[in-house]
N, C-alpha and C. Protein backbone atom coordinates (compact mmCIF):
# COMPACT_ATOMS: atom_id res chain seq x y z
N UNK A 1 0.81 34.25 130.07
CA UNK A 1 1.89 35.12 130.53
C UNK A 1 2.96 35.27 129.44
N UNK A 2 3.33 34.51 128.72
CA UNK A 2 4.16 34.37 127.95
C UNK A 2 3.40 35.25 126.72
N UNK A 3 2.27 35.28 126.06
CA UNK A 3 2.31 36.24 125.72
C UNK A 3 2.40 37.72 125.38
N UNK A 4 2.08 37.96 127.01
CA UNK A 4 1.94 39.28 127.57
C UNK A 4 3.67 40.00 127.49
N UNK A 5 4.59 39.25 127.50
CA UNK A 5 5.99 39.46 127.36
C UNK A 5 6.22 40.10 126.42
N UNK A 6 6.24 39.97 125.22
CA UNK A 6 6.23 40.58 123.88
C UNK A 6 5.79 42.03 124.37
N UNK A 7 5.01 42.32 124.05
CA UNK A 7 3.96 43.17 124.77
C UNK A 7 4.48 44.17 125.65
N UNK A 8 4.15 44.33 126.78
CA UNK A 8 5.46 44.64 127.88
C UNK A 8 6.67 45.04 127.06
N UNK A 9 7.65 44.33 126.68
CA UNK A 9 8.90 44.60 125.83
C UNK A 9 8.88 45.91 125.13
N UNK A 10 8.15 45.91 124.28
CA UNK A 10 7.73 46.95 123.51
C UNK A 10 7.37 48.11 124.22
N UNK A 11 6.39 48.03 124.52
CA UNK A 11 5.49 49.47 125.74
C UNK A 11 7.16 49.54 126.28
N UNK A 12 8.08 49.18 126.73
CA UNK A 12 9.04 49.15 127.86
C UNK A 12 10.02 50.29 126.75
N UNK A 13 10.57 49.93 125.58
CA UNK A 13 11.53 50.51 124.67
C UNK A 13 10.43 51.31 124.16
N UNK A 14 9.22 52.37 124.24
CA UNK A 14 8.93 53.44 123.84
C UNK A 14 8.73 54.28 125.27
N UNK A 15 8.94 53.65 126.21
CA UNK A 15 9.30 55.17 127.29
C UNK A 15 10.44 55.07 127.42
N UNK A 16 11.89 54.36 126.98
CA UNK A 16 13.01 54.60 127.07
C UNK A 16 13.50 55.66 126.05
N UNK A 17 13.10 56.23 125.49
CA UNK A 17 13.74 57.29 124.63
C UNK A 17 14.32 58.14 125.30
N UNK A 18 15.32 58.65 124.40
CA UNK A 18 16.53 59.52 125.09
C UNK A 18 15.97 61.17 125.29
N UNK A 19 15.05 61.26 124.35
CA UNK A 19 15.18 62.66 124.29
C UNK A 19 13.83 63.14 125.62
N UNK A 20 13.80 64.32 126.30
CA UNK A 20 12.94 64.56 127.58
C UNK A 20 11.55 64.86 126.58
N UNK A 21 10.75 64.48 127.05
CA UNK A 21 9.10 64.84 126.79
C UNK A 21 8.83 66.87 126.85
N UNK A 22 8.64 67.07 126.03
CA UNK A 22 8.74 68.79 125.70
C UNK A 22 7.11 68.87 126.01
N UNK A 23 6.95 69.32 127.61
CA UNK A 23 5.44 70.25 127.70
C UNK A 23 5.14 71.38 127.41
N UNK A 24 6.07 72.42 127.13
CA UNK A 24 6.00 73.58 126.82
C UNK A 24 6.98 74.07 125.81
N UNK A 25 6.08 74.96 124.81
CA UNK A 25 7.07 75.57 123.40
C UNK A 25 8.42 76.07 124.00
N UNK A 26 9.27 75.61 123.62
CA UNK A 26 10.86 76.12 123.68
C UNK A 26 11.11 77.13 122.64
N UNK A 27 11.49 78.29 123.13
CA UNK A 27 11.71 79.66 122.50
C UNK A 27 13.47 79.76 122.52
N UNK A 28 14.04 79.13 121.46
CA UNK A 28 15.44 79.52 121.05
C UNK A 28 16.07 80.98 119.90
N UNK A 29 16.50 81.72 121.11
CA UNK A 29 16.88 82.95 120.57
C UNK A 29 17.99 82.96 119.33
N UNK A 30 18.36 82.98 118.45
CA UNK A 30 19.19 83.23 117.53
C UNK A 30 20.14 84.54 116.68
N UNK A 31 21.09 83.97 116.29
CA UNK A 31 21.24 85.14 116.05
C UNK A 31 21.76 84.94 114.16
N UNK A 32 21.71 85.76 113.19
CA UNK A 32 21.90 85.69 111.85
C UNK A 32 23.63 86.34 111.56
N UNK A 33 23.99 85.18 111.10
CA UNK A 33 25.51 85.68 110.69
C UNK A 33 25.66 86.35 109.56
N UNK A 34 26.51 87.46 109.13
CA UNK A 34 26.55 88.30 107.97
C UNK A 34 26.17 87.16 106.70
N UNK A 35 26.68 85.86 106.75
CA UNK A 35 26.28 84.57 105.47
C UNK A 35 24.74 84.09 105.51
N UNK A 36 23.88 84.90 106.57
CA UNK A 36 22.47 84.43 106.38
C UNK A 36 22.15 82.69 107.47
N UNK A 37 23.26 82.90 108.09
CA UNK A 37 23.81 81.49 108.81
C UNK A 37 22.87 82.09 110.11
N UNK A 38 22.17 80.73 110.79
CA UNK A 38 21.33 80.75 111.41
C UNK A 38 22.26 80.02 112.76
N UNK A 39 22.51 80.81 113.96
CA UNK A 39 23.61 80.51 114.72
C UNK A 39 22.73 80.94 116.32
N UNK A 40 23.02 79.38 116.78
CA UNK A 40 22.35 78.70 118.32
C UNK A 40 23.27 78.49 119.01
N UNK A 41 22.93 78.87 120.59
CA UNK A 41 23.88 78.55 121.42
C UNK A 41 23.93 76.96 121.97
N UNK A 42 24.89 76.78 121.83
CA UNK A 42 24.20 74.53 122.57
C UNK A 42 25.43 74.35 123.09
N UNK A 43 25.23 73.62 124.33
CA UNK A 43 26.13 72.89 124.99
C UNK A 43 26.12 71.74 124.63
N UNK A 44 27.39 71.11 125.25
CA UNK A 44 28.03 69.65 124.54
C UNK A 44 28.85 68.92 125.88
N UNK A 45 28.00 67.97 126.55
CA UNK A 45 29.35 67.63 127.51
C UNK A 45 29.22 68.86 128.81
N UNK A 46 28.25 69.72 128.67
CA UNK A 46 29.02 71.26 129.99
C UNK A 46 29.76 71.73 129.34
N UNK A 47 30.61 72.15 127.49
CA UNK A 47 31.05 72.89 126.91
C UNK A 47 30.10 73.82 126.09
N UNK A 48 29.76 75.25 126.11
CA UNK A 48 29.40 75.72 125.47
C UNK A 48 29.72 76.15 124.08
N UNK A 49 28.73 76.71 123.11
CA UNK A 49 29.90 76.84 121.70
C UNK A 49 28.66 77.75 120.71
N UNK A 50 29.20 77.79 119.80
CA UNK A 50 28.38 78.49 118.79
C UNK A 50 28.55 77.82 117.18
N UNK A 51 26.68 76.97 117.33
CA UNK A 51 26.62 76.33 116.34
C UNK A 51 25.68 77.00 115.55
N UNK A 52 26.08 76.31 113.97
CA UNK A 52 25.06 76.80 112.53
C UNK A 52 24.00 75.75 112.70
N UNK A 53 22.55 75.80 113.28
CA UNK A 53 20.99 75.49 112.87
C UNK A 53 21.05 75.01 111.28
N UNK A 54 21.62 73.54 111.16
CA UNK A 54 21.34 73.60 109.51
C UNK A 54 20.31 72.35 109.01
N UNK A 55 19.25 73.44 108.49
CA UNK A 55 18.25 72.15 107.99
C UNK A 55 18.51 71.36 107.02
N UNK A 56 19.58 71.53 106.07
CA UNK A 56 19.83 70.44 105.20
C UNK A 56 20.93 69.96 105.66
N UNK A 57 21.94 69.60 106.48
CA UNK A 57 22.42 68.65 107.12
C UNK A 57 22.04 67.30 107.44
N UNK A 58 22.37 66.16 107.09
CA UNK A 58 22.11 65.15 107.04
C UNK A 58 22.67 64.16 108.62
N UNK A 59 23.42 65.29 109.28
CA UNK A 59 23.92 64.93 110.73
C UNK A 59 24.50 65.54 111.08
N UNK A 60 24.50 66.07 112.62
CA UNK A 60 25.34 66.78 113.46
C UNK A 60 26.61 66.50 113.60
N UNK A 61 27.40 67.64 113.08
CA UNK A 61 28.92 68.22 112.84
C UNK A 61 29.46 68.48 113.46
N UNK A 62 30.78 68.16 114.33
CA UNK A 62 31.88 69.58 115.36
C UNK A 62 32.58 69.51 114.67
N UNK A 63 33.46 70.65 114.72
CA UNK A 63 34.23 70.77 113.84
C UNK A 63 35.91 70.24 114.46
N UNK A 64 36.61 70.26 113.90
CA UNK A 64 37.98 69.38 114.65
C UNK A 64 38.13 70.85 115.80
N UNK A 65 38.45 71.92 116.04
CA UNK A 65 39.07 72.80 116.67
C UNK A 65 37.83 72.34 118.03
N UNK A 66 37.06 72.76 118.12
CA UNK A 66 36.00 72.37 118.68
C UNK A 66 35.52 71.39 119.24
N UNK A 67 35.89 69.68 118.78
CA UNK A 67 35.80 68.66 119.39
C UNK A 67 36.94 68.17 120.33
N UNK A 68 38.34 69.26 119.95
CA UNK A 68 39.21 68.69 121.16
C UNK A 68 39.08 69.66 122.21
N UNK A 69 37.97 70.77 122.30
CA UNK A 69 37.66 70.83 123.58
C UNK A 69 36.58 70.17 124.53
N UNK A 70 35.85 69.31 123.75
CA UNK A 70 34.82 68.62 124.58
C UNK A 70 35.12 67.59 125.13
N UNK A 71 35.03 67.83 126.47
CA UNK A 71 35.68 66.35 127.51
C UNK A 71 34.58 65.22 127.04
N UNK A 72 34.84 63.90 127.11
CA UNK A 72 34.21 62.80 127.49
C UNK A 72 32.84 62.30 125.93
N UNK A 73 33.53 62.91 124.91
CA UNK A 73 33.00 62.27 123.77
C UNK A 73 33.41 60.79 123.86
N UNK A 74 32.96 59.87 122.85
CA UNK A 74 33.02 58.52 122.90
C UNK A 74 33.03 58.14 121.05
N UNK A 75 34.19 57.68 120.77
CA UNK A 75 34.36 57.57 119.16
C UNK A 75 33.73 56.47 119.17
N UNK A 76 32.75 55.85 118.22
CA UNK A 76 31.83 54.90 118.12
C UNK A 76 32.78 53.86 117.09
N UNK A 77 32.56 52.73 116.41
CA UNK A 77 32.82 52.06 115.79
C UNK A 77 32.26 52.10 114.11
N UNK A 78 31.62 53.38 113.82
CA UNK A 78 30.94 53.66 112.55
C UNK A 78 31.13 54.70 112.15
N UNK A 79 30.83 55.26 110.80
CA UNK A 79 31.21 56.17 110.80
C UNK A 79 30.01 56.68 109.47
N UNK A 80 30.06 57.79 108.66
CA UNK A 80 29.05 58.47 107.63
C UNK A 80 30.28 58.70 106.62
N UNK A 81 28.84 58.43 105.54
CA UNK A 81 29.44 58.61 104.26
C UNK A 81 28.03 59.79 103.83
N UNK A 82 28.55 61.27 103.22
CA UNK A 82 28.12 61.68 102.47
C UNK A 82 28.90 62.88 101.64
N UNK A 83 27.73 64.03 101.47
CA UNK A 83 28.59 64.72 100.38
C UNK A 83 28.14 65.93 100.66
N UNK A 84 29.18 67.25 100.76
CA UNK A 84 29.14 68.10 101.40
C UNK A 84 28.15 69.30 100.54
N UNK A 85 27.60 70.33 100.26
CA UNK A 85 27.00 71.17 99.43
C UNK A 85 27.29 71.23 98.33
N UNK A 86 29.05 71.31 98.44
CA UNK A 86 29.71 71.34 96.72
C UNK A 86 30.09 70.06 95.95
N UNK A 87 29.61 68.81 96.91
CA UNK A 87 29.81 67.59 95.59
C UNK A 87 30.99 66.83 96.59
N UNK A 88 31.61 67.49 96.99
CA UNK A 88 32.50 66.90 97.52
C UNK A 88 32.16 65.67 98.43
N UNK A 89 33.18 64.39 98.53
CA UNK A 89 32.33 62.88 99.26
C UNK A 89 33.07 63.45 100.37
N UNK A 90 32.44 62.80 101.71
CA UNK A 90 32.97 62.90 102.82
C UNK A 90 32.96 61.88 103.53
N UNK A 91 34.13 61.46 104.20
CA UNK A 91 33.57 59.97 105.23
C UNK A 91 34.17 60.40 106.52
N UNK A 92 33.63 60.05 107.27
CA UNK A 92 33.88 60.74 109.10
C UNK A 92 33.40 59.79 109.81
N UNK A 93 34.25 59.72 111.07
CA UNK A 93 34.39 58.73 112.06
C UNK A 93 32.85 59.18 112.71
N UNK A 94 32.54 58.51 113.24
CA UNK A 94 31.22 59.22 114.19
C UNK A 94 31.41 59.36 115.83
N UNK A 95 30.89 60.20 116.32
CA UNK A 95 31.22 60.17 117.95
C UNK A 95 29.89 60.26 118.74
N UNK A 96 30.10 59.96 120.10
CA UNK A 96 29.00 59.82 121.19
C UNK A 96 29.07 61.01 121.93
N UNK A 97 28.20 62.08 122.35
CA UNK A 97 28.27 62.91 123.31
C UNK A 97 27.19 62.36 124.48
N UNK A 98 27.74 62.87 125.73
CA UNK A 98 26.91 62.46 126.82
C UNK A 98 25.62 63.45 126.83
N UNK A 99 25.86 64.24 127.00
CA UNK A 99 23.93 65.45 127.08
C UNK A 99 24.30 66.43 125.75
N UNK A 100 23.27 66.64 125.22
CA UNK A 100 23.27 68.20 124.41
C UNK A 100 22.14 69.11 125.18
N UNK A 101 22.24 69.94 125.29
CA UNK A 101 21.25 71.43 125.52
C UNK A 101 21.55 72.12 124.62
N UNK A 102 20.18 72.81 124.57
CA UNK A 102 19.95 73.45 123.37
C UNK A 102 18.71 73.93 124.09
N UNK A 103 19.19 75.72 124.74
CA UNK A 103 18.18 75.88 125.88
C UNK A 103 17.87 75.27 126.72
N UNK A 104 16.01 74.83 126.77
CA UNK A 104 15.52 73.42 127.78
C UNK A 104 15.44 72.37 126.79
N UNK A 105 15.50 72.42 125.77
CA UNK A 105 15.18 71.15 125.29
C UNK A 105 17.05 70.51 125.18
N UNK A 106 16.75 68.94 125.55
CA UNK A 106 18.06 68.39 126.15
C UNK A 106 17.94 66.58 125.62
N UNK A 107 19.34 66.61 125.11
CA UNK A 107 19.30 65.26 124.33
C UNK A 107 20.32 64.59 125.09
N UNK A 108 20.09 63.02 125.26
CA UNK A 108 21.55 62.12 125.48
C UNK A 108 22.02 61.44 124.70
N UNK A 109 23.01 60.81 124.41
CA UNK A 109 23.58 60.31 123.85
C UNK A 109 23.34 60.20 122.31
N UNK A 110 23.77 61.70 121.70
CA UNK A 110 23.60 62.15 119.71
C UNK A 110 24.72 61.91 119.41
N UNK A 111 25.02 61.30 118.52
CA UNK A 111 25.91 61.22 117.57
C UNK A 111 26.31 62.19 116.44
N UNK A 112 27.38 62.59 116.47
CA UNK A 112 28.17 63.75 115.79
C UNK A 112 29.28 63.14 114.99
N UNK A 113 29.40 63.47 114.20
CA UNK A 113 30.46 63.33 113.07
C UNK A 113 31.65 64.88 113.69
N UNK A 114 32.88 64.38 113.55
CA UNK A 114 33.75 65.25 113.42
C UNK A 114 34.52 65.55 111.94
N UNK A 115 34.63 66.66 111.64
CA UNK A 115 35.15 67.52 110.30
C UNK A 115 36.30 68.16 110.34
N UNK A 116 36.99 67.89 110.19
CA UNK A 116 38.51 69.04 110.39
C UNK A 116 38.80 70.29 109.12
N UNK A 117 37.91 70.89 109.42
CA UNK A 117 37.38 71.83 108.84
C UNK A 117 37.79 73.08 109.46
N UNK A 118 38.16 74.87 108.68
CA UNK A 118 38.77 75.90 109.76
C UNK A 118 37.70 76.62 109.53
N UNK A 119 36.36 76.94 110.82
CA UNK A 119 35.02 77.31 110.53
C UNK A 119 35.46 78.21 111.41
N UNK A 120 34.14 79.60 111.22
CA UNK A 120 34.51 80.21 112.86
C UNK A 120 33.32 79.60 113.49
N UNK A 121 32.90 78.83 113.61
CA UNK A 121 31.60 78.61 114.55
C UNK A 121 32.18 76.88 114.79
N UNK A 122 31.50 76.45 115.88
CA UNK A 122 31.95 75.04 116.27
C UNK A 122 31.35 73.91 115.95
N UNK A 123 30.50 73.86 115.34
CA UNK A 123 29.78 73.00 114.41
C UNK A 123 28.64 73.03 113.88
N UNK A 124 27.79 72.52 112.87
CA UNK A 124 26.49 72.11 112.73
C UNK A 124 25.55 71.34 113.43
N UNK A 125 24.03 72.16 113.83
CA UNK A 125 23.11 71.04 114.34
C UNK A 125 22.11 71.02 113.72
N UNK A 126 22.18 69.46 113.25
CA UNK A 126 21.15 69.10 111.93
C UNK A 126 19.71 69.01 112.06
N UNK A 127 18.60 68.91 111.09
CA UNK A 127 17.26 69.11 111.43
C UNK A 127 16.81 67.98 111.82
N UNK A 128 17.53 66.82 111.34
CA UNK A 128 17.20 65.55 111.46
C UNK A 128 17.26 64.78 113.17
N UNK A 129 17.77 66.04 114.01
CA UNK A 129 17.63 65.23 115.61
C UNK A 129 16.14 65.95 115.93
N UNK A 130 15.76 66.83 115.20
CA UNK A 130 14.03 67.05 116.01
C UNK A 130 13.37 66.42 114.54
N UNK A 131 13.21 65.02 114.14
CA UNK A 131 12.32 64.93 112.79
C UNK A 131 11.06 64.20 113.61
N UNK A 132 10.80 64.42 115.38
CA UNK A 132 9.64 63.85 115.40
C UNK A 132 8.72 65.60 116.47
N UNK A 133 9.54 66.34 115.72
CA UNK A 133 9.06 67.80 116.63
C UNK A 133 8.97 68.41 115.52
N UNK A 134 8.02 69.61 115.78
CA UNK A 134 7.57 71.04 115.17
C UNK A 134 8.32 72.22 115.07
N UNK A 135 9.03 72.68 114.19
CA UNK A 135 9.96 73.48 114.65
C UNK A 135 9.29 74.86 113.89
N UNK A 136 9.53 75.67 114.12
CA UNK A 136 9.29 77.22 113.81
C UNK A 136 10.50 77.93 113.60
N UNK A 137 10.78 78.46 112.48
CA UNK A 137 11.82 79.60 112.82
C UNK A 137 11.50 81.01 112.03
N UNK A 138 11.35 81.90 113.27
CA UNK A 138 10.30 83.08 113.12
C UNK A 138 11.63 84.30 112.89
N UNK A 139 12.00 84.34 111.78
CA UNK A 139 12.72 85.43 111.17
C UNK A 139 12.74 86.98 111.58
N UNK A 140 12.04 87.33 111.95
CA UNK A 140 11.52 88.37 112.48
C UNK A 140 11.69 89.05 113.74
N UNK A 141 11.87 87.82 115.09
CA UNK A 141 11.96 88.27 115.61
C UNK A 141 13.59 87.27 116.28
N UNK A 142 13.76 86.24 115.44
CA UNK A 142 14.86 85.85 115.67
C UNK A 142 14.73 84.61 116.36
N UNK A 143 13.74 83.93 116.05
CA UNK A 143 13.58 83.20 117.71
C UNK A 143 13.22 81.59 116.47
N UNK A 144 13.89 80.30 117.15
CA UNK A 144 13.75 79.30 116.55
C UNK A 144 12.94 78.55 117.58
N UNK A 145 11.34 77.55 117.56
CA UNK A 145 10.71 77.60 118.32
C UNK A 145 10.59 76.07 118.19
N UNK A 146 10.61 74.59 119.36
CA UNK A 146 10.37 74.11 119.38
C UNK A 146 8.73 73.39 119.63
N UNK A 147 7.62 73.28 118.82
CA UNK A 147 6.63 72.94 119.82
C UNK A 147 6.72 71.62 120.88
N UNK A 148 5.20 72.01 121.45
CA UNK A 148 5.70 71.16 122.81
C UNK A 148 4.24 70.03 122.49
């Protein structure tokens, strides 16, 4: 019995993952900003907003205007160190959101860095929260596609 524990443990923390099991391709409509900016609708908390899809982002961004409207974030005890496109270092507190949507596909508890930054859009969502999904983004007809 005592071995079987170990065991168990494990199997137990791979169906706890946060993110929902995707049975069917998620079709996210988009839209292209005059900068070639690839812009998704996602909720935060039950706040809606209009974020930049950025695959070289190293972590999901709100921007300061934008994070003091989202009720019930949670400032964590850590924070990121990196460096923005132009060289510039950056260090940012990190925060907890309770759900993201993004269409049907739906995350709990992601961690976001806040930027006090004057953007018109409300933050970045990085490639690195789907790095165990298939993503598609079909230019053409506008549509960013999760497989399932």
């Amino acid at each position: 019995m005592t071995k079987l524990l170990p065991y168990l443990m494990i199997l137990l923390t791979t169906l706890t993952y946060s993110q929902e099991e995707i049975t069917d391709q998620i079709n996210i409509p988009f839209t292209l900003s005059e900068n070639g900016y690839i812009i998704i609708p996602v909720t935060i908390n039950g706040i809606e907003g209009k974020y930049i899809f950025d695959t070289g982002a190293g972590i999901n961004l709100l921007f300061k205007k934008s994070a003091e409207k989202i009720i019930d974030l949670e400032k964590t005890h850590h924070f990121y160190t990196g460096h923005r496109g132009t060289g510039e270092g950056l260090e940012i507190d990190l925060w907890k959101t309770k759900s993201l949507k993004i269409n049907k596909f739906k995350v709990n508890d992601e961690t976001f860095g806040v930027l006090d930054i004057d953007f018109p859009f409300d933050g970045l969502i990085s490639l690195t929260m789907f790095k165990n999904k298939q993503i598609t983004i079909d230019f053409g007809n506008k549509i960013l596609s999760i497989e399932s």
